[in-house]
N, C-alpha and C. Protein backbone atom coordinates (compact mmCIF):
# COMPACT_ATOMS: atom_id res chain seq x y z
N UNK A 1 78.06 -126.97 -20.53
CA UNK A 1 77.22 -125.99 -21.17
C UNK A 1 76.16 -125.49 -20.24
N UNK A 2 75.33 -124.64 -20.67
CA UNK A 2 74.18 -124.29 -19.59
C UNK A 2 73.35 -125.67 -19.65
N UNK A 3 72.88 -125.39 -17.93
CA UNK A 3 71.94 -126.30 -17.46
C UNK A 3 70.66 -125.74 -17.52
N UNK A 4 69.31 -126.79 -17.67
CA UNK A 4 68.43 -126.49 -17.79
C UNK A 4 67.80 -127.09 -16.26
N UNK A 5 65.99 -127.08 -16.46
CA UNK A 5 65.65 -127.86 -15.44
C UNK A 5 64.42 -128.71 -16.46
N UNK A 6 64.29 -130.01 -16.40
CA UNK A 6 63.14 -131.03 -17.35
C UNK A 6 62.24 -131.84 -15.83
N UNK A 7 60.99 -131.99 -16.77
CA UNK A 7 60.19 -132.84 -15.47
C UNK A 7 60.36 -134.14 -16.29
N UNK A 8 59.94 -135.40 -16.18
CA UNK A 8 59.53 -136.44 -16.40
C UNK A 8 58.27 -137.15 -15.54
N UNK A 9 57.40 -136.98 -16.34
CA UNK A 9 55.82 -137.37 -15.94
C UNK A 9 54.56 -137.90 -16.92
N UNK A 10 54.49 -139.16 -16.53
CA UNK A 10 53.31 -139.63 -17.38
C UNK A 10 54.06 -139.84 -18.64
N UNK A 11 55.38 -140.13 -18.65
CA UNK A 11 56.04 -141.02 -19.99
C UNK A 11 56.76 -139.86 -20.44
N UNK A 12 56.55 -138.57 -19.90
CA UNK A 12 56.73 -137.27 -21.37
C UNK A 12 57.92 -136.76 -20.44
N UNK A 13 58.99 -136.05 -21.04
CA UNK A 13 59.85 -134.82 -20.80
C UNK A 13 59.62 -133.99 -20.87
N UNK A 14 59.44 -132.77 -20.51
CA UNK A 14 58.96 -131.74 -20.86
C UNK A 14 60.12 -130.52 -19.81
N UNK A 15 60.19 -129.46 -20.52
CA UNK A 15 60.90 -128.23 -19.88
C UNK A 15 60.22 -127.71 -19.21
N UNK A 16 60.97 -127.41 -18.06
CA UNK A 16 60.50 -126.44 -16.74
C UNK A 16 61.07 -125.24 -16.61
N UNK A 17 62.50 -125.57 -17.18
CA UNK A 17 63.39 -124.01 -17.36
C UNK A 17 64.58 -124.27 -18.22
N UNK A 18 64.25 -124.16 -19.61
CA UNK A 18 65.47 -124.66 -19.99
C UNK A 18 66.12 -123.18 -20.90
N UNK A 19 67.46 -122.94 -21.07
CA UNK A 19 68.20 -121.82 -21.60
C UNK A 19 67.21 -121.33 -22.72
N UNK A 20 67.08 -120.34 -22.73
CA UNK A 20 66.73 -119.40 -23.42
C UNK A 20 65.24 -119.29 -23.30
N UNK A 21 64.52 -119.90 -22.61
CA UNK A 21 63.37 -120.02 -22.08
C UNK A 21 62.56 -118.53 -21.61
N UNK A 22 61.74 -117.91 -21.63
CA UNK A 22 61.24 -117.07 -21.07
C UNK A 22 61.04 -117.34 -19.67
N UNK A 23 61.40 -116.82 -18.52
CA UNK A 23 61.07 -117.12 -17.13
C UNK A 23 59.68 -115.75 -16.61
N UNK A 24 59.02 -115.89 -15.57
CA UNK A 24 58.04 -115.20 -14.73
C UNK A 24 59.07 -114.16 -14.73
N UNK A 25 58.40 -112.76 -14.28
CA UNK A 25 58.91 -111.46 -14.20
C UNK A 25 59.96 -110.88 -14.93
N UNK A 26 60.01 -111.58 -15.95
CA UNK A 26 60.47 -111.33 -17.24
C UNK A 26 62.29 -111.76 -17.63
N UNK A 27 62.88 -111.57 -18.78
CA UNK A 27 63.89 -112.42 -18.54
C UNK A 27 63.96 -113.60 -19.15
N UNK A 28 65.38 -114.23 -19.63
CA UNK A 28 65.39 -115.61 -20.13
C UNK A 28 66.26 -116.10 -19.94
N UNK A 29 66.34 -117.49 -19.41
CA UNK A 29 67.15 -117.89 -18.46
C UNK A 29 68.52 -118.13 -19.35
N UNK A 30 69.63 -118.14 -18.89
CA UNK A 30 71.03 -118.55 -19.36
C UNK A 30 71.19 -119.56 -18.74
N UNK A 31 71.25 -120.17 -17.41
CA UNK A 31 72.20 -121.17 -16.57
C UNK A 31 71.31 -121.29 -15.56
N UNK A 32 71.59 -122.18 -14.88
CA UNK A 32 71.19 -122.51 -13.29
C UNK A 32 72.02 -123.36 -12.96
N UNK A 33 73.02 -122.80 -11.50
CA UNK A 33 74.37 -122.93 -11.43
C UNK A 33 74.14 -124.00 -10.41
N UNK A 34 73.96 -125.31 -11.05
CA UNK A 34 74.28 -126.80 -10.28
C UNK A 34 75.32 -126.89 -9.54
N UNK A 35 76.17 -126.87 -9.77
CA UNK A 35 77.84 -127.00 -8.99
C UNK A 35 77.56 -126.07 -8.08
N UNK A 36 76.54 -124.96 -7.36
CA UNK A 36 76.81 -124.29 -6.39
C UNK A 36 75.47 -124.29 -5.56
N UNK A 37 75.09 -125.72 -5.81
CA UNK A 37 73.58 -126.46 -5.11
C UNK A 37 72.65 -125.43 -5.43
N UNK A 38 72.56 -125.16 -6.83
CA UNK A 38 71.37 -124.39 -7.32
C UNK A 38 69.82 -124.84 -7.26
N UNK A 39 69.68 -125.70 -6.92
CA UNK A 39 68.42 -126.41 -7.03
C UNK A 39 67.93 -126.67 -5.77
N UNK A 40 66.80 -126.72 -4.75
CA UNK A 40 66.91 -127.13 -3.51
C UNK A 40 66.35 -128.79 -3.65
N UNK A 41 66.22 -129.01 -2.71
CA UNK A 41 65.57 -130.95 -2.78
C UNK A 41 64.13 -130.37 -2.56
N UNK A 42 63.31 -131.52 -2.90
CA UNK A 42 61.70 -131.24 -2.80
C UNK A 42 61.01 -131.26 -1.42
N UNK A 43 60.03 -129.96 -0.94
CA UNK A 43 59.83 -130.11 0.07
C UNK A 43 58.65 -131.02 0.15
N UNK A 44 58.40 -130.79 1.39
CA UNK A 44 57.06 -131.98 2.05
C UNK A 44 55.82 -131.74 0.57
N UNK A 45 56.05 -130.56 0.18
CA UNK A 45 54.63 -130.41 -1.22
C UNK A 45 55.33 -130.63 -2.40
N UNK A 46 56.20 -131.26 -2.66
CA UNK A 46 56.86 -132.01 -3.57
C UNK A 46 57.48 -130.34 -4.01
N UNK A 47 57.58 -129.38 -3.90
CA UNK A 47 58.02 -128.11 -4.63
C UNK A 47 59.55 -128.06 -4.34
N UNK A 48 60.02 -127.07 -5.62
CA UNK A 48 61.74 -127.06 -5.57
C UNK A 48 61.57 -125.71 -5.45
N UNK A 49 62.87 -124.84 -4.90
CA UNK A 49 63.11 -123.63 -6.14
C UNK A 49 64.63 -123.63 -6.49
N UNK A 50 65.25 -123.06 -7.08
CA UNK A 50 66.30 -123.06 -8.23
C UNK A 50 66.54 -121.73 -8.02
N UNK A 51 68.23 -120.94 -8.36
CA UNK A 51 68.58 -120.07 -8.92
C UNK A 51 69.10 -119.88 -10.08
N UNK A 52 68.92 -118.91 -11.01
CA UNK A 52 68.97 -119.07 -12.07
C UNK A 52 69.97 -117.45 -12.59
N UNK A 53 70.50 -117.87 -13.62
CA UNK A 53 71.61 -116.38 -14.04
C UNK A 53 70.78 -116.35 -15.35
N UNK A 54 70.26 -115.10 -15.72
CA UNK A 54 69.20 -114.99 -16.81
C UNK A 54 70.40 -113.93 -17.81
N UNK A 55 70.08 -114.36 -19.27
CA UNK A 55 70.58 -113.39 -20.59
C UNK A 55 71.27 -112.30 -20.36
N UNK A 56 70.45 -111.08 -19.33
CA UNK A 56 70.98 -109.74 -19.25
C UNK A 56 71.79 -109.69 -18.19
N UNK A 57 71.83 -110.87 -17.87
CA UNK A 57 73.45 -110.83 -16.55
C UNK A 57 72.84 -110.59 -15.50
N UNK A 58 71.15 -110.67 -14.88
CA UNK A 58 70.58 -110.74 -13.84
C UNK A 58 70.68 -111.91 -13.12
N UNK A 59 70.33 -111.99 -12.13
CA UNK A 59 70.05 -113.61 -11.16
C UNK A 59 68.63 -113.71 -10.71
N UNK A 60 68.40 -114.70 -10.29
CA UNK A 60 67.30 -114.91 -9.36
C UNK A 60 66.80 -116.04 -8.87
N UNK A 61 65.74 -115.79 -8.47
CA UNK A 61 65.36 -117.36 -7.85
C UNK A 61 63.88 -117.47 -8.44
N UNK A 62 63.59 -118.76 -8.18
CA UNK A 62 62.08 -119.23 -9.15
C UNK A 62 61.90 -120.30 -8.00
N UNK A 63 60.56 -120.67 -7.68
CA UNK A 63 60.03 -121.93 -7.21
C UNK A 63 59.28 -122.65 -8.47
N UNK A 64 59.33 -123.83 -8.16
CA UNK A 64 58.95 -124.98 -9.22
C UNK A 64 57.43 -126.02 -8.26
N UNK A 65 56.28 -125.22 -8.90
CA UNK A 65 55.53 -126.39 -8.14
C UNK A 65 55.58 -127.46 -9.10
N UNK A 66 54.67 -129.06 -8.62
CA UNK A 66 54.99 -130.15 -8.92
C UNK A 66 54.30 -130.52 -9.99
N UNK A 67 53.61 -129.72 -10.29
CA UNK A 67 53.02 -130.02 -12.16
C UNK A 67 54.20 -128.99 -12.53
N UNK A 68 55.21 -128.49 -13.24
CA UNK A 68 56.23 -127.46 -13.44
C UNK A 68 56.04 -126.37 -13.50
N UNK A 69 54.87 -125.67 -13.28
CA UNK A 69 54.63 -124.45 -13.28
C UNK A 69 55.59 -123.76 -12.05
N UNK A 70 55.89 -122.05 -12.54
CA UNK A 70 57.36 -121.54 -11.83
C UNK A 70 56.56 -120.61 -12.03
N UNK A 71 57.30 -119.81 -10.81
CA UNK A 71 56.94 -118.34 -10.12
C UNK A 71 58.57 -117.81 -9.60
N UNK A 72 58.52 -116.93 -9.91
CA UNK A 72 59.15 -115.56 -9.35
C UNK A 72 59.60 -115.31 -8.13
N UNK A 73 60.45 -115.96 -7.39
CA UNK A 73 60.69 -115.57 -5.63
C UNK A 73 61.46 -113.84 -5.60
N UNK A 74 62.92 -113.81 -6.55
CA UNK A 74 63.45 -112.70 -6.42
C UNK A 74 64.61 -112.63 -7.21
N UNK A 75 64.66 -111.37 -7.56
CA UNK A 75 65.04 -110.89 -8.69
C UNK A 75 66.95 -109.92 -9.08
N UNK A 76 67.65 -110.07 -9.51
CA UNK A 76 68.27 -108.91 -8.71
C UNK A 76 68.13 -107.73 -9.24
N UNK A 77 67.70 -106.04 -9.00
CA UNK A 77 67.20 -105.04 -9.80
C UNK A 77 65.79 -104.55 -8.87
N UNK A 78 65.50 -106.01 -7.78
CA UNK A 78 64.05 -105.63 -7.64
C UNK A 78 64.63 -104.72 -5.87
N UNK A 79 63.71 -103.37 -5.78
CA UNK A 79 63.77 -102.84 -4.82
C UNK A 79 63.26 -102.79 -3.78
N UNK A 80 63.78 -103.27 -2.26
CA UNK A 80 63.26 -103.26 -1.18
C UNK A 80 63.16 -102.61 -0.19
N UNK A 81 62.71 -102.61 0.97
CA UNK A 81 63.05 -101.76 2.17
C UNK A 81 64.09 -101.61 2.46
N UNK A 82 65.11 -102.84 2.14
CA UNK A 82 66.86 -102.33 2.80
C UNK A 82 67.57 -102.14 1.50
N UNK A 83 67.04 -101.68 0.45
CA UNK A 83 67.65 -101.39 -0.84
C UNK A 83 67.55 -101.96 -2.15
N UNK A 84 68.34 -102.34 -2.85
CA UNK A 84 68.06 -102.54 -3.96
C UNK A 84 68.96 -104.02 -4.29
N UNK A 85 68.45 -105.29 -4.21
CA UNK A 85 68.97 -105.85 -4.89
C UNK A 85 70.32 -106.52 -5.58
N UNK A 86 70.45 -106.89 -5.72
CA UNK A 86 72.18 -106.55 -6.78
C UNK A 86 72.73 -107.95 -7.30
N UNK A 87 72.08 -108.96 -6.29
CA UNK A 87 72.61 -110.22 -6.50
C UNK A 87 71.83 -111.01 -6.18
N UNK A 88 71.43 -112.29 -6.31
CA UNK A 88 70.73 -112.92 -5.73
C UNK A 88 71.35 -114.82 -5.77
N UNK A 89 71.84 -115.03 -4.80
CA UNK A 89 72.39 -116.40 -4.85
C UNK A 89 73.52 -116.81 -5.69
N UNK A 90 73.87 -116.36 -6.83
CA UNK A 90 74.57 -116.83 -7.81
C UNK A 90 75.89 -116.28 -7.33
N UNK A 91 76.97 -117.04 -7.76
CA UNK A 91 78.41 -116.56 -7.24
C UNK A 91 79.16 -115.66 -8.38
N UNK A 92 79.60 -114.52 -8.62
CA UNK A 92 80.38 -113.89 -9.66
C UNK A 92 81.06 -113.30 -8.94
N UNK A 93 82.29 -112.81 -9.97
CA UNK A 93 83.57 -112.30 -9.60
C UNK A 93 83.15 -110.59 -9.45
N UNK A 94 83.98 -110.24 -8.40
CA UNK A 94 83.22 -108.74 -8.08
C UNK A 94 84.97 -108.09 -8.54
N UNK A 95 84.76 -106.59 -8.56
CA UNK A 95 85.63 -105.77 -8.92
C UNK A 95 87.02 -105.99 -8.35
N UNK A 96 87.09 -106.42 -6.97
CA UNK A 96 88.80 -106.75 -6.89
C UNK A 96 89.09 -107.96 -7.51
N UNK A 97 87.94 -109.02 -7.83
CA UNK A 97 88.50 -109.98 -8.54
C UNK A 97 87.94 -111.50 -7.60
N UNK A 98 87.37 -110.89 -6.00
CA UNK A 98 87.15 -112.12 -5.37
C UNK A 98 85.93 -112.27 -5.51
N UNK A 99 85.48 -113.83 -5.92
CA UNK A 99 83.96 -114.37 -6.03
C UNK A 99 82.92 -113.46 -4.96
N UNK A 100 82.04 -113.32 -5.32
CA UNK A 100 80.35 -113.11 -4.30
C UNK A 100 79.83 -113.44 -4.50
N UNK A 101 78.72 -114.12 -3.53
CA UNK A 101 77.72 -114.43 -4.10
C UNK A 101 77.38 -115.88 -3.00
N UNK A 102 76.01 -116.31 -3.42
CA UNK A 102 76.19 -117.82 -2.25
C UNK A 102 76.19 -119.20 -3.21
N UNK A 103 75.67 -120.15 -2.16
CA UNK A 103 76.21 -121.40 -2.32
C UNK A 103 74.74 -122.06 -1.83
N UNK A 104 73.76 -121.93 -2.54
CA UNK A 104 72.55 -122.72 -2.12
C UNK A 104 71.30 -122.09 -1.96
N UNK A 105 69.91 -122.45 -2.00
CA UNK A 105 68.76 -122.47 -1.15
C UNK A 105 68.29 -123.83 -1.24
N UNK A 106 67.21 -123.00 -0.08
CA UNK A 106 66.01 -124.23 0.36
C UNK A 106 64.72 -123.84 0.51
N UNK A 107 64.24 -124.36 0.17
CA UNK A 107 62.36 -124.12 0.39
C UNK A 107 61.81 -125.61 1.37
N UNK A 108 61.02 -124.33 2.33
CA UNK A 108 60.37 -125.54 3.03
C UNK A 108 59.04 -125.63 3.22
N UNK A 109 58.16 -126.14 4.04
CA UNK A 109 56.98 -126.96 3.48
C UNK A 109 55.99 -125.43 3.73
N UNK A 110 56.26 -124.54 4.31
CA UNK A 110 55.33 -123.17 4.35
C UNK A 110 56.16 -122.50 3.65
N UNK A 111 56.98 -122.47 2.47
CA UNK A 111 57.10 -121.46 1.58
C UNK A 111 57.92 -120.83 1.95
N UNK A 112 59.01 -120.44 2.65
CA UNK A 112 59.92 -120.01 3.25
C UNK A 112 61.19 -120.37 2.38
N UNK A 113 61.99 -119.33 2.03
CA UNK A 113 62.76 -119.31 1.37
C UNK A 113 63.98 -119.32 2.03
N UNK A 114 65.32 -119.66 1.78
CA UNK A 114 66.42 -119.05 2.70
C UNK A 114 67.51 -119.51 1.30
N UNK A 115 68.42 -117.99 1.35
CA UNK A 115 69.45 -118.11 -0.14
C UNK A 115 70.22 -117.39 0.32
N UNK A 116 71.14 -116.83 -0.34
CA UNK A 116 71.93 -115.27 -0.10
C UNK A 116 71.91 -114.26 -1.53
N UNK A 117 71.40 -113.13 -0.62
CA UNK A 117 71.73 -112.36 -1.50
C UNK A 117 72.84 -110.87 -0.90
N UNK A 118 72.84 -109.72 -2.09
CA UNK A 118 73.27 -108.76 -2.02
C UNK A 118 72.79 -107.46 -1.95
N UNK A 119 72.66 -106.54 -0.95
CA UNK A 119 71.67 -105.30 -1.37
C UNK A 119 72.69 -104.73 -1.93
N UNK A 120 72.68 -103.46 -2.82
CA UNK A 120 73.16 -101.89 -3.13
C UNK A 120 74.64 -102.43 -2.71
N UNK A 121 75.08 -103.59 -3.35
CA UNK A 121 76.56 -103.67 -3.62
C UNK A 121 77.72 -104.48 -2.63
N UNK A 122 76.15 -104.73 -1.30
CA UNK A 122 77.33 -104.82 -0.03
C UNK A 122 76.98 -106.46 0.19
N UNK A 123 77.84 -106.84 1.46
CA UNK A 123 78.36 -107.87 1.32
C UNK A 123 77.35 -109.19 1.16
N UNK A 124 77.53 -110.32 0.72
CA UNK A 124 76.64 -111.33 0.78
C UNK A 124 76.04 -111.55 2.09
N UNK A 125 74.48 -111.51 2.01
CA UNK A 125 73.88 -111.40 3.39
C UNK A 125 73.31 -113.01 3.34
N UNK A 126 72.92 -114.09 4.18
CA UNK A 126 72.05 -114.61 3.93
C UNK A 126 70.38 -114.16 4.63
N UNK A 127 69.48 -114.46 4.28
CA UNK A 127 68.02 -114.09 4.44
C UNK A 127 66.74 -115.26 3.94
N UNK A 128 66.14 -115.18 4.96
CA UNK A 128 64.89 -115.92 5.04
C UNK A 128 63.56 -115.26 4.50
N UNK A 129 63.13 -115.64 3.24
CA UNK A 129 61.87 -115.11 2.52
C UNK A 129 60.48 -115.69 3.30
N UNK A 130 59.68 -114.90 3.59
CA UNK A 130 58.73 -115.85 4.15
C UNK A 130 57.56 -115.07 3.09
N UNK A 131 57.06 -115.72 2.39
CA UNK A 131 55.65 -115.14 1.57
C UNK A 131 54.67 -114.82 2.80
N UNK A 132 53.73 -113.80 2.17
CA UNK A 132 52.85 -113.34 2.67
C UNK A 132 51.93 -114.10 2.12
N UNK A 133 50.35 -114.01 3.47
CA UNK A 133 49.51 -114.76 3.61
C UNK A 133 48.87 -114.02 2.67
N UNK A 134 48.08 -115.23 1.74
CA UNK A 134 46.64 -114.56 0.56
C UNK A 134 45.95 -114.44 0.93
């Protein structure tokens, strides 16, 4: 069935992202596709991030800091300098019928993202997110 994501802390369970959940930048999550190392391991600041396939058949990615609060890395729909979006990490079947899509991220201890995505339709790229300084 769909997977969620739960913390366990201080005795309690509590949801971090579980189906039908409202996620950051709007959206509610359906799945987060485990079998295709959806989740990264915790970096040096104990933080994860996750990809996630949300209700309206979008994807994206979320970071998880270590009290569970989640943020927004990327979206698919959201528009950039090399286009627009289209996929973000998650694997689906494209129009001839063969899978797209990737097989993982990772977050590391400066926030740096690395996943695959898709611009404006074309082929699975992989790419390194680096947040900007506050």
């Amino acid at each position: 069935g769909p997977l969620g994501l739960y913390r366990f802390a201080d005795g309690k369970l509590t949801a971090v992202a579980a189906p039908g959940q409202p996620l950051p930048g709007g959206g509610q999550l359906s799945d987060i596709p485990l079998g295709y190392y959806g989740v990264s391991q915790a970096n040096q600041l104990g933080q994860h991030a996750f990809l996630a396939r949300l209700a309206d058949g979008s994807t994206a990615a979320y970071r998880v800091q270590p009290d569970g609060t989640l943020s927004l890395i990327l979206k698919s729909g959201m528009v950039t300098d090399l286009g627009k979006i289209t996929l973000v990490g998650v694997s689906r079947p494209s129009a001839s019928g063969l899978i797209r899509g990737g097989w993982g991220i990772a977050l590391n201890s400066q926030g740096q993202v690395a996943l695959n995505v898709s611009i404006d339709n074309g082929p699975t790229t992989l790419v390194l997110l680096t947040p900007s300084a506050p």
